[in-house]
C-alpha atoms as a PDB file:
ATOM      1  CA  UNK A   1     109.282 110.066  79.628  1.00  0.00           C
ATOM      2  CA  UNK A   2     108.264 107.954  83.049  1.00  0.00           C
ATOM      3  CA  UNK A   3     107.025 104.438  81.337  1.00  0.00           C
ATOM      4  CA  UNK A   4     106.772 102.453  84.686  1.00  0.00           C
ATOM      5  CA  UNK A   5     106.323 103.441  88.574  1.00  0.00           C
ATOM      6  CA  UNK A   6     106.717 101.410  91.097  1.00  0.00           C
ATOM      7  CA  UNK A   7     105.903 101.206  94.756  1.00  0.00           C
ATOM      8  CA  UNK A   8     105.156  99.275  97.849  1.00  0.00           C
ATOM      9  CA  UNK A   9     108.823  99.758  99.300  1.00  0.00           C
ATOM     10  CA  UNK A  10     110.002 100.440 102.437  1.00  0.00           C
ATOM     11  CA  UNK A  11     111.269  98.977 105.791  1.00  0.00           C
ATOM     12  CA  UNK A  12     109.916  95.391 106.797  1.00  0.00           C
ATOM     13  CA  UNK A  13     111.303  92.972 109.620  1.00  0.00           C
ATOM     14  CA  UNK A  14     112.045  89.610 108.672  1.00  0.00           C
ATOM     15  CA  UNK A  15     109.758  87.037 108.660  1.00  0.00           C
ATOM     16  CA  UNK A  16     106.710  90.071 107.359  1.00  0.00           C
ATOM     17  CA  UNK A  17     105.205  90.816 103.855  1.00  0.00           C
ATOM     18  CA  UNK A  18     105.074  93.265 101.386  1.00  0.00           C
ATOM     19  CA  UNK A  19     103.651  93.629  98.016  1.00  0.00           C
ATOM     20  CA  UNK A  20     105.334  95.601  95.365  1.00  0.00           C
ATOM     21  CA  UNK A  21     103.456  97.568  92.076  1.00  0.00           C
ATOM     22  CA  UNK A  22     104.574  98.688  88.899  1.00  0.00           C
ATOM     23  CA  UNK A  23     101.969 100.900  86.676  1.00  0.00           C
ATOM     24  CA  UNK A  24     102.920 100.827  83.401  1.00  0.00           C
ATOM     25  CA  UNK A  25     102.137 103.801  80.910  1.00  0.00           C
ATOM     26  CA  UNK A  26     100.257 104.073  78.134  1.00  0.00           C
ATOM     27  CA  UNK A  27     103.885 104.054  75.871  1.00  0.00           C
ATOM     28  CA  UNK A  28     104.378 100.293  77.305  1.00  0.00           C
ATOM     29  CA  UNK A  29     102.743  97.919  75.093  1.00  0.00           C
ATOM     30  CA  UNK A  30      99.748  95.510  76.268  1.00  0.00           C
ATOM     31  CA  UNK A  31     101.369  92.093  75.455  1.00  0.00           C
ATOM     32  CA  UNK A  32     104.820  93.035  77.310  1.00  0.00           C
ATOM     33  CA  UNK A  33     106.507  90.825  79.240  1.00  0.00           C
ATOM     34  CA  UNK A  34     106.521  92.049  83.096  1.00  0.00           C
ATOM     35  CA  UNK A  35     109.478  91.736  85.431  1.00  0.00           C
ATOM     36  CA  UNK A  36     110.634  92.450  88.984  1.00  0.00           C
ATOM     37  CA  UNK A  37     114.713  92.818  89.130  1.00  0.00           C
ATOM     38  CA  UNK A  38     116.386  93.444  92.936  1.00  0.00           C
ATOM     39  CA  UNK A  39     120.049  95.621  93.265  1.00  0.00           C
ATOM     40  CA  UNK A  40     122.280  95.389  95.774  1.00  0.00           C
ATOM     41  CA  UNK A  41     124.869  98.288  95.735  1.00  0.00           C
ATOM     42  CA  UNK A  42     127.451  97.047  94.092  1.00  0.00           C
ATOM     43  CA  UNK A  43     125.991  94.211  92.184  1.00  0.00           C
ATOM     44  CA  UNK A  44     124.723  94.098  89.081  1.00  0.00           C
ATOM     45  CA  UNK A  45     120.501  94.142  88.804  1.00  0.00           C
ATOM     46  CA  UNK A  46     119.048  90.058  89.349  1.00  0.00           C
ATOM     47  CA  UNK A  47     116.294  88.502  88.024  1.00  0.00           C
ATOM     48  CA  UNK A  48     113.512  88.343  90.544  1.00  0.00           C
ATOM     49  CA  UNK A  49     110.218  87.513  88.451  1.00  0.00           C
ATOM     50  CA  UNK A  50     108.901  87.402  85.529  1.00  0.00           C
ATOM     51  CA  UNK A  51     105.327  86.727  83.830  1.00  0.00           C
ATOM     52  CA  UNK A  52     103.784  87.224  80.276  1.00  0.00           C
ATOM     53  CA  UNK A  53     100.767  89.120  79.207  1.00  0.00           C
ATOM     54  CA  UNK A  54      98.629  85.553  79.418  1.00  0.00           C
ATOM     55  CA  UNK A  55     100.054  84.913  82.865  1.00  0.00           C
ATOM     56  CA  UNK A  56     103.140  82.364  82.091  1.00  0.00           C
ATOM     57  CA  UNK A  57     105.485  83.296  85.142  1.00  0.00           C
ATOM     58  CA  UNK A  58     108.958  82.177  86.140  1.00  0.00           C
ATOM     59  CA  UNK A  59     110.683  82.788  89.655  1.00  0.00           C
ATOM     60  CA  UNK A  60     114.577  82.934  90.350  1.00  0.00           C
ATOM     61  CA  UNK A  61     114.853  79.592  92.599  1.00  0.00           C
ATOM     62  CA  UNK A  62     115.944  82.100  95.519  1.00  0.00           C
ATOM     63  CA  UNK A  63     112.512  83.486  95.765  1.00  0.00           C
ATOM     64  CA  UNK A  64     110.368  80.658  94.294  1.00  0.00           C
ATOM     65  CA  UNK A  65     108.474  79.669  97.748  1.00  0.00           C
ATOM     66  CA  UNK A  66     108.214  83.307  99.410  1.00  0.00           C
ATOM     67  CA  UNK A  67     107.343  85.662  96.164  1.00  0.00           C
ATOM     68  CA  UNK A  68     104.814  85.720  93.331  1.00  0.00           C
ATOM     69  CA  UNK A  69     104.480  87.820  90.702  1.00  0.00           C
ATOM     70  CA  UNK A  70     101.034  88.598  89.233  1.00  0.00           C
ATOM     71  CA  UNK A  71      99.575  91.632  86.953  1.00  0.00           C
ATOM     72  CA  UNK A  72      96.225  92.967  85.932  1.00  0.00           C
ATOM     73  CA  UNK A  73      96.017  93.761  82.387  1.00  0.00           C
ATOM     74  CA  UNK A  74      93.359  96.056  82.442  1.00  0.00           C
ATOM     75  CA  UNK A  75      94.956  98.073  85.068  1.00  0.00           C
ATOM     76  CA  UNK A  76      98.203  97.511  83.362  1.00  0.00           C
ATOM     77  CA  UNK A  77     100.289  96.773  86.805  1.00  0.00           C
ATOM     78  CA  UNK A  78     102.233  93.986  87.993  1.00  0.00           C
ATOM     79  CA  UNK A  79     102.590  93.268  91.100  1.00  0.00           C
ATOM     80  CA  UNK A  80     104.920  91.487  93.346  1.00  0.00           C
ATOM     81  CA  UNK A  81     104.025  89.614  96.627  1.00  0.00           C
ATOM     82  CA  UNK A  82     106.767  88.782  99.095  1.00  0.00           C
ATOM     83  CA  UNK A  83     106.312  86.900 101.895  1.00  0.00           C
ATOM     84  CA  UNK A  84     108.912  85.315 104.647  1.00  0.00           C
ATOM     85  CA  UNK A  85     111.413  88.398 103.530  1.00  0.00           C
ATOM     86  CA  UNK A  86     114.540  87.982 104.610  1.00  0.00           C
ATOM     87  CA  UNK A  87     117.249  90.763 105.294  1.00  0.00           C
ATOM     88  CA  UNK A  88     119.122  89.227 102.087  1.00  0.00           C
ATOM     89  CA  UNK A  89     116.231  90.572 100.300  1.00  0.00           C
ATOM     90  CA  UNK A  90     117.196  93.995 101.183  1.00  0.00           C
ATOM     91  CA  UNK A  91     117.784  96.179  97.811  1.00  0.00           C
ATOM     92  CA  UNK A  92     116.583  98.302  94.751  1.00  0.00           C
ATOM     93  CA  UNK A  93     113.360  96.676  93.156  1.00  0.00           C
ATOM     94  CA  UNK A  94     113.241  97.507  89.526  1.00  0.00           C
ATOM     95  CA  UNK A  95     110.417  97.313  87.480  1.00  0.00           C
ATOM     96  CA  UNK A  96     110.818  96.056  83.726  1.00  0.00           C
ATOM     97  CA  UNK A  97     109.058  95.730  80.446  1.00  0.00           C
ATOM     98  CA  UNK A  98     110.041  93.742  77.499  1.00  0.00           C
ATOM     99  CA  UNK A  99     108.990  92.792  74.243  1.00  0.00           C
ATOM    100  CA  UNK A 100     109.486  89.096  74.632  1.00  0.00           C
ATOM    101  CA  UNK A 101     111.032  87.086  77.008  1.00  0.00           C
ATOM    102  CA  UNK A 102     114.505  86.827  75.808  1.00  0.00           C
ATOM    103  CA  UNK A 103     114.873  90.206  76.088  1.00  0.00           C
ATOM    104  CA  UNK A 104     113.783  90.941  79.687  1.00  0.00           C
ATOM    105  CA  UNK A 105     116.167  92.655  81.144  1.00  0.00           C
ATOM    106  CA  UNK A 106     118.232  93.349  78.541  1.00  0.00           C
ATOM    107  CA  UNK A 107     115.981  95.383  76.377  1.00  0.00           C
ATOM    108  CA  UNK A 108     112.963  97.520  77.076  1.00  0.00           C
ATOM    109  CA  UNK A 109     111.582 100.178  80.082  1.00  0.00           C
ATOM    110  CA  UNK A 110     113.062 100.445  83.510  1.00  0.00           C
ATOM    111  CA  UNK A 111     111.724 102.038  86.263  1.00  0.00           C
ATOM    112  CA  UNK A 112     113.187 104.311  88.888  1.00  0.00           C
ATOM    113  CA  UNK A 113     113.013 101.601  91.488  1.00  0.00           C
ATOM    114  CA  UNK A 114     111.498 101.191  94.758  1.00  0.00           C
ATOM    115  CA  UNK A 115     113.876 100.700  98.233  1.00  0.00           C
ATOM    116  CA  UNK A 116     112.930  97.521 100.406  1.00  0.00           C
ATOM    117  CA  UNK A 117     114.841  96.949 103.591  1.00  0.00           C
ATOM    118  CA  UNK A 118     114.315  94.068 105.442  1.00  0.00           C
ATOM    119  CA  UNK A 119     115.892  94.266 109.583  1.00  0.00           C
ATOM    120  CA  UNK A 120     116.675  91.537 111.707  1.00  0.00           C
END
C-alpha cells in the first residue's frame, strides 16, 4: 500500500529552485510528523527537514538558509522549497511520516523517492 508520493524532482542548475511535495494517504495519520530525507548512492538516507502537524520545523544546518519545509494539513502534503541548490544537493529525496519526533526516520512511512540533480 503507497502511503506517501512525492514529486517536484528533476534536473536543476545550480544557483535555481525547486520545490518538492509529498501527498500523504488517507492510512497516514493527521498529527504525523513530516520529513524530507536526501540519499546519495552509497550513503545512508540524511535528515533534510522536518516539521510537526502545528508547524514546529527543524532544518539540518547544511540546508538551514536555502530550504524550508512547510505542509498543508488539509491537503495533507508537505512540501519542500529549495533555493540556491547546489550540485552537493544532488540525490534521492525521501518523503517520511512519523508518529512523533523521535521516531522520524526511524519508524513510520517512506516514500518511493523523488531524483533531484543539480549541474554545474
Amino acid at each position: 500500500q503507497v502511503h506517501l508520493v512525492e514529486s517536484g524532482g528533476g534536473t536543476v542548475q545550480a544557483g535555481g529552485s525547486l520545490r518538492l511535495s509529498c501527498v500523504a494517504s488517507t492510512t497516514v495519520a493527521d498529527n504525523a510528523v513530516m520529513g524530507w530525507y536526501r540519499q546519495i548512492p552509497g550513503n545512508e538516507r540524511e535528515f533534510i527537514a522536518g516539521i510537526s502537524s502545528a508547524g514546529s520545523t527543524s532544518h539540518a544546518d547544511s540546508v538551514k538558509d536555502r530550504f524550508a519545509i512547510s505542509r498543508d494539513n488539509a491537503k495533507k502534503t508537505v512540501y519542500l522549497q529549495m533555493n540556491n541548490l547546489r550540485p552537493a544537493d544532488t540525490g534521492v529525496y525521501y518523503c517520511m511520516a512519523a508518529s512523533h519526533w523521535p521516531t522520524l526516520g526511524k519508524s513510520g512511512f517512506w516514500g518511493q523517492g523523488t531524483q533531484l540533480t543539480v549541474s554545474s
